[in-house]
Protein backbone atom coordinates (compact mmCIF):
# COMPACT_ATOMS: atom_id res chain seq x y z
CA UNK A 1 12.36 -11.14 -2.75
CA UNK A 2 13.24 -9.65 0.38
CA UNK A 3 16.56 -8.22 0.41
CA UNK A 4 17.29 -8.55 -3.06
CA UNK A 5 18.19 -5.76 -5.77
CA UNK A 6 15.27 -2.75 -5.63
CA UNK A 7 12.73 -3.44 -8.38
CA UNK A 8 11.51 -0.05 -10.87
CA UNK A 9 8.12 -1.22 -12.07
CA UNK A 10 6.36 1.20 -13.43
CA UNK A 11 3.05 0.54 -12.06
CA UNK A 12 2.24 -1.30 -8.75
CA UNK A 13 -1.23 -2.70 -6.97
CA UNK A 14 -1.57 -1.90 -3.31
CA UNK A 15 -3.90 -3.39 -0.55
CA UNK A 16 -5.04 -2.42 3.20
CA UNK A 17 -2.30 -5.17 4.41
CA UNK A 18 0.90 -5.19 1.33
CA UNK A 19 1.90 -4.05 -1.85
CA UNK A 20 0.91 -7.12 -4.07
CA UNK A 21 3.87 -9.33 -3.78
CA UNK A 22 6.23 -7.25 -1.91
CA UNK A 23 8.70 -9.36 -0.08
CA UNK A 24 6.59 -12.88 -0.30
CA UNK A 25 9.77 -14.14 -0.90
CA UNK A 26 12.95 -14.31 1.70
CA UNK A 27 16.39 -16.35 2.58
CA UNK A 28 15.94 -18.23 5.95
CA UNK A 29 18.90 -19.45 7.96
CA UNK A 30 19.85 -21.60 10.63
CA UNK A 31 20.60 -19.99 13.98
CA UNK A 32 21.11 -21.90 17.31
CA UNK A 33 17.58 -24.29 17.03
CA UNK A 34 15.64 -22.34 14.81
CA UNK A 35 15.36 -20.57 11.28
CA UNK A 36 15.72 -16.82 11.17
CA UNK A 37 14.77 -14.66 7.81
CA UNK A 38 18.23 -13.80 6.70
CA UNK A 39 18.81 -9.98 7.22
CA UNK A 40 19.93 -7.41 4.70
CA UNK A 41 22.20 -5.84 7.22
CA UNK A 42 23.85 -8.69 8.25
CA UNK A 43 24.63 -10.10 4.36
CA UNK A 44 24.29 -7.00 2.15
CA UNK A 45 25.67 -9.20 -0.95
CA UNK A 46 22.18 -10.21 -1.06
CA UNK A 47 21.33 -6.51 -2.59
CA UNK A 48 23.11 -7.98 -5.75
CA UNK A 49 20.55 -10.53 -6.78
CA UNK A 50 17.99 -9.99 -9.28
CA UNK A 51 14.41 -11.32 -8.21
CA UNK A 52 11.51 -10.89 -10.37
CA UNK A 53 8.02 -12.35 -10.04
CA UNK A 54 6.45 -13.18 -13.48
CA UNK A 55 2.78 -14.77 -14.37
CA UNK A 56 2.03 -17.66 -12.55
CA UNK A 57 4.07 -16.93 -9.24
CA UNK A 58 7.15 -18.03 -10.88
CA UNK A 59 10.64 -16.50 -9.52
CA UNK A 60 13.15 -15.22 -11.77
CA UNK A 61 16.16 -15.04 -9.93
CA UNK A 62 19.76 -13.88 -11.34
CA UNK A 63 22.75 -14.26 -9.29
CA UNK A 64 25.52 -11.78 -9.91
CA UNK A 65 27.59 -14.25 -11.63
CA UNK A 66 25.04 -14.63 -14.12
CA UNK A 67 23.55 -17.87 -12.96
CA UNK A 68 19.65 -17.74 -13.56
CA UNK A 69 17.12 -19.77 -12.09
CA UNK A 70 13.42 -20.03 -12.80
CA UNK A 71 11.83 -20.88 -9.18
CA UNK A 72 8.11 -21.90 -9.68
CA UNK A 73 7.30 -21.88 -6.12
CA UNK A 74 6.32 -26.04 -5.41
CA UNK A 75 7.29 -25.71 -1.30
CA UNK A 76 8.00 -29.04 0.85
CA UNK A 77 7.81 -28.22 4.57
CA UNK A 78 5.88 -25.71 6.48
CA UNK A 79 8.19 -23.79 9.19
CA UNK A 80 8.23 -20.89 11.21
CA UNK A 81 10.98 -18.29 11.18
CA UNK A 82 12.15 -15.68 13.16
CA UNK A 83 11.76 -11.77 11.89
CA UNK A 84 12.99 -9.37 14.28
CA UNK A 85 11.70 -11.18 17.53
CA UNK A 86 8.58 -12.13 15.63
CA UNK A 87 7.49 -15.18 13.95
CA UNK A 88 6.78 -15.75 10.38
CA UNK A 89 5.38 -18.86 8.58
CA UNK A 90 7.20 -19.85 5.52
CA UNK A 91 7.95 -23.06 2.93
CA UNK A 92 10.59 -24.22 2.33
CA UNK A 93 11.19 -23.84 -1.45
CA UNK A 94 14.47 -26.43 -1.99
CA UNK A 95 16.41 -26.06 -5.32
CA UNK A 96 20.09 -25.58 -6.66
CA UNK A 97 19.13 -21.78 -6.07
CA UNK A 98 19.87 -23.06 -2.34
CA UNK A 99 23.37 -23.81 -2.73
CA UNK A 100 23.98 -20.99 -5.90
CA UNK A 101 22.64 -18.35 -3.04
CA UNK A 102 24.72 -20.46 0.25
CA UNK A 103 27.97 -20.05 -1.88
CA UNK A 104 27.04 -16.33 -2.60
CA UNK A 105 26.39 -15.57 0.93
CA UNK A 106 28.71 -17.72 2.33
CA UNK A 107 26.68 -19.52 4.88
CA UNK A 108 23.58 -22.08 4.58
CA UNK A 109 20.41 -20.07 3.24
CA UNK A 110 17.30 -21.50 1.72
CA UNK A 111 14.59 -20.01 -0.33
CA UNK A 112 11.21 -19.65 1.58
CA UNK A 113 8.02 -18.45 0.36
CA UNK A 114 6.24 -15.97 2.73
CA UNK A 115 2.43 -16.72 4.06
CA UNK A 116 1.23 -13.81 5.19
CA UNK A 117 1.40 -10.32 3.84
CA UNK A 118 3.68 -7.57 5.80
CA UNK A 119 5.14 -10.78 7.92
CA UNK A 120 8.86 -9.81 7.16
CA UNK A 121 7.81 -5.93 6.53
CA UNK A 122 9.77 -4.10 9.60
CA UNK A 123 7.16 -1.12 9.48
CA UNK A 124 4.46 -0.05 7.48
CA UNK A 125 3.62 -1.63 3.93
CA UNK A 126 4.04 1.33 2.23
CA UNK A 127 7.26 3.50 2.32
CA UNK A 128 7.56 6.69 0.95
CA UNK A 129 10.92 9.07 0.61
CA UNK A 130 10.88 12.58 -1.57
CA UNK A 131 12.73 13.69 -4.24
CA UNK A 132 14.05 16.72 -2.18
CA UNK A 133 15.27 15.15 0.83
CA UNK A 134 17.19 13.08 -1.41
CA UNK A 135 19.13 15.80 -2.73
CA UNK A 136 19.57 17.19 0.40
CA UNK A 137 21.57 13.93 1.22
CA UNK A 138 23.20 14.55 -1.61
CA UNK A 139 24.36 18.36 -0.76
CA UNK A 140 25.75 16.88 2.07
CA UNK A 141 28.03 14.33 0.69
CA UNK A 142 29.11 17.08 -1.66
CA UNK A 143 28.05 15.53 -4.80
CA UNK A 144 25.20 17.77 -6.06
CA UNK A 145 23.87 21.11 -6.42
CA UNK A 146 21.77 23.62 -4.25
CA UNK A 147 19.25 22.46 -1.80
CA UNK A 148 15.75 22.33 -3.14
CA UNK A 149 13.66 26.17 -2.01
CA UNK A 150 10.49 26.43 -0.38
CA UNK A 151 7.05 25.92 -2.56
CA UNK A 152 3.75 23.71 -2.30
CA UNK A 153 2.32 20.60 -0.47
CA UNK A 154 1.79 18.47 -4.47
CA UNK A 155 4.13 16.94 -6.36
CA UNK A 156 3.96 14.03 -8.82
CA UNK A 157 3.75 10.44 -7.74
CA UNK A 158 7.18 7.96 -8.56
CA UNK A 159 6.33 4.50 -7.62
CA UNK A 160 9.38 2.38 -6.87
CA UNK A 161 7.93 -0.79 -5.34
CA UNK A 162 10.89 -2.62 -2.95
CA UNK A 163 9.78 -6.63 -3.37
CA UNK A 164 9.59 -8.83 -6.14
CA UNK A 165 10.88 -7.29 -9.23
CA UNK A 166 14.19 -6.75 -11.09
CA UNK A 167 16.96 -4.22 -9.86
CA UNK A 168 19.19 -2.53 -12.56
CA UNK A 169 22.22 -0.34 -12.37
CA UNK A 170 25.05 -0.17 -10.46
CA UNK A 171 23.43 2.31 -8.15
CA UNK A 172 25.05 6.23 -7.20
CA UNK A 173 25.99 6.93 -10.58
CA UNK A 174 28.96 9.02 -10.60
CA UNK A 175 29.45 9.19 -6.79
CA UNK A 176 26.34 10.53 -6.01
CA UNK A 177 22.93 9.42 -4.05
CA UNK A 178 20.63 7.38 -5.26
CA UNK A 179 16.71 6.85 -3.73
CA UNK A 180 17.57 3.49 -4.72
CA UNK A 181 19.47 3.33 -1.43
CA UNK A 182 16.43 4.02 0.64
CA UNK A 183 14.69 0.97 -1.22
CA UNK A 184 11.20 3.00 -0.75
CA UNK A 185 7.59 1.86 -2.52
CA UNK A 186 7.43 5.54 -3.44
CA UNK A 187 9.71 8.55 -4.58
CA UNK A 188 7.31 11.64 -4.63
CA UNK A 189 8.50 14.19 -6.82
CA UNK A 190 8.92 17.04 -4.99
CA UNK A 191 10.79 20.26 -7.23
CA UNK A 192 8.84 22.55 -5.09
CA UNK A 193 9.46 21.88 -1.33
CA UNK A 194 12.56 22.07 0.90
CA UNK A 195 13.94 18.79 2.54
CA UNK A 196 12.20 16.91 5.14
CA UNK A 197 9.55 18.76 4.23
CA UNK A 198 7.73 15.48 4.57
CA UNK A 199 8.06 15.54 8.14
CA UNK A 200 5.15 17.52 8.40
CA UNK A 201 2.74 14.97 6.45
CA UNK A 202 2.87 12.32 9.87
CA UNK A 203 -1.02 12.29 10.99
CA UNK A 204 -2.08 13.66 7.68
CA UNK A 205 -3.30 11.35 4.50
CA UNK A 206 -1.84 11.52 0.98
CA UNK A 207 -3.97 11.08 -2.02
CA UNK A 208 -1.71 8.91 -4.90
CA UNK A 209 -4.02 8.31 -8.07
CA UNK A 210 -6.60 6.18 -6.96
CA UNK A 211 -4.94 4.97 -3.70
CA UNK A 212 -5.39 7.06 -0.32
CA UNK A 213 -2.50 6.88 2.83
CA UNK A 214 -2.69 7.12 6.01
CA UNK A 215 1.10 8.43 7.31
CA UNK A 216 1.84 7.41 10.33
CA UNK A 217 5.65 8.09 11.17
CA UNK A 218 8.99 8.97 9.86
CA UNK A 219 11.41 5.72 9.63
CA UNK A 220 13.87 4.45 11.56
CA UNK A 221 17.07 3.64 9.21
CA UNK A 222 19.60 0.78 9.95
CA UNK A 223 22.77 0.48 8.18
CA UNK A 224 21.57 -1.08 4.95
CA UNK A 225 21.34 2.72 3.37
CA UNK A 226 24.85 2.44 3.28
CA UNK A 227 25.28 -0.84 0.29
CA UNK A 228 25.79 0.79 -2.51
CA UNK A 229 22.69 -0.02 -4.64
CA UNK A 230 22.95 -3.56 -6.75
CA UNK A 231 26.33 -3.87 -5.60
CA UNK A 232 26.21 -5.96 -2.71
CA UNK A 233 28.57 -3.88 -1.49
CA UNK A 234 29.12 -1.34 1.16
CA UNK A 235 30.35 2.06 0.20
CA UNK A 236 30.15 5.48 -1.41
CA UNK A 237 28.39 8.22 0.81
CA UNK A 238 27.32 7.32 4.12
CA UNK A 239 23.85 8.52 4.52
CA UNK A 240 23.72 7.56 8.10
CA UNK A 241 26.49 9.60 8.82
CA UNK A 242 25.40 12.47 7.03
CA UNK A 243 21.78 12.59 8.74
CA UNK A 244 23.46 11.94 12.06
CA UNK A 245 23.55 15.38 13.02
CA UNK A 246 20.05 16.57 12.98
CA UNK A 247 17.88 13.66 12.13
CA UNK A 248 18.29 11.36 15.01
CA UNK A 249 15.17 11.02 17.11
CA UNK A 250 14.81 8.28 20.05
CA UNK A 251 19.14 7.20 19.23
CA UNK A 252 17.45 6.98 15.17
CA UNK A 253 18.16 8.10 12.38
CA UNK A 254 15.45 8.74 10.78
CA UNK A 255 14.84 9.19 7.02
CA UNK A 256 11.43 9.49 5.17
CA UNK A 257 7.86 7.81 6.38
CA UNK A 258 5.63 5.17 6.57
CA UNK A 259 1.97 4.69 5.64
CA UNK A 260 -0.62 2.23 6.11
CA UNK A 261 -3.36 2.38 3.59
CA UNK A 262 -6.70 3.71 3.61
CA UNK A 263 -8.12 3.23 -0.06
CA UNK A 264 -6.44 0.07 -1.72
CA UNK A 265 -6.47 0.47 -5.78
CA UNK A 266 -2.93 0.84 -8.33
CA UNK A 267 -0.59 3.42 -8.38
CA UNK A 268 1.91 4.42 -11.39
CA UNK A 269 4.36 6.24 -11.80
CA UNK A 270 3.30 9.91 -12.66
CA UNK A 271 0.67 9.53 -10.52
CA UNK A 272 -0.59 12.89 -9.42
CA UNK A 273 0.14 13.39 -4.85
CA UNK A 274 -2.31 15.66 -2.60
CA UNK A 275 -1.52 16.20 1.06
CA UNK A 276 -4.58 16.40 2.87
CA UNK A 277 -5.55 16.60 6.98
CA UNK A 278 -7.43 14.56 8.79
């Protein structure tokens, strides 16, 4: 569900347009005379709720209370929400999830079902941070060790698909940064190669198991790095703040990259990665 508490799973199916069920759920809310997808910046407590898609198309949800709901996606009404000065078609989904998630928000929400693959995706379907830049986040909120040194172009595949599964954890550990925060499809093991070293990939095509990417920028970053993974709450390092000083391109911050895809297939964690050119 979009918005909700990063899923781990350890394998995921990708196609040209989505990762399979990656964010083909969502919140809508009233706003003046329409509906508008509810946005993760605007109600980070949403980050708190478990959503996980079993067999069937049924919803697990788990509110941070510890109220559960099984959702098993019979939708009333067709209508048509804003995303980001763009319309998506949902359904309206109603339930007692409605007024469990209204209370938790504080404001009227309802649960939608998404039509169309990518049509609440602000970028590219598949996101994609490395291991190195992480810790180089990290250095700089003084909460780990050395910066990783120069090496290779490979590393080993982590998928982390941001949608439709279960988060776990209370996120940042002991203080210090977790991917989790960048709520990427992929982590990409990287040992060998200094930070940002992904900023060289744009234009190029990445080989993950089976599946082949086309990457086609690095990402603009909004303030919902800064919730504290699972929490719902804001806090811990600011990784806006700490990128501000030399990652800011067009007034962004920007912070790992985006890919379309080339060669649809599965991808799972320990997946092999190969950079190549095109």
């Amino acid at each position: 569900m979009k918005g909700a508490a990063h899923s781990h799973p350890e394998r995921i199916a990708v196609r040209r347009d989505e990762v399979v069920g990656d964010r083909r759920w969502a919140l809508i809310q009233p706003a003046a005379s329409e509906w508008r997808i509810v946005r993760t910046v605007e109600s980070p407590k949403m980050t708190a709720v478990r959503a996980r898609c079993a067999a069937g198309g049924v919803l697990h949800l788990e509110l941070p209370d510890g109220r559960r709901y099984l959702v098993d996606g019979a939708h009333t009404g067709a209508v048509v929400a804003e995303y980001w000065g763009r319309p998506a078609n949902v359904h309206l989904v109603p339930g007692p999830w409605d007024r469990a998630l209204s209370e938790l928000l504080g404001g009227e929400v309802h649960l939608v079902t998404v039509d169309r693959a990518g049509a609440v995706v602000f970028a590219e379907p598949v996101s994609i941070v490395t291991t190195s830049s992480v810790l180089e986040v990290a250095r700089r909120a003084g909460v780990s060790g050395d910066a990783p040194g120069d090496g290779d172009g490979d590393g080993d595949g982590h998928g982390d698909a941001d949608g439709d599964g279960d988060g776990d954890g209370d996120g940042d550990g002991d203080g210090g940064v977790d991917d989790e925060r960048f709520r990427s499809t992929l982590v990409i093991d990287t040992p060998g190669l200094s930070a940002f070293a992904e900023d060289g990939w744009v234009g190029g095509r990445l080989q993950v198991g089976p599946v082949e990417l086309i990457v086609r920028q690095r990402l603009a970053r909004c303030a919902v790095i800064r919730i504290r993974p699972g929490t719902g709450v804001v806090g811990g390092p600011d990784p806006l703040k700490l990128l501000a000083a030399d990652r800011v391109v067009n007034g962004e911050v920007v912070f790992g990259l985006g890919a379309e895809v080339a060669v649809p297939g599965e991808i799972a964690v320990g997946d092999p990665v190969r950079l190549t050119r095109t």
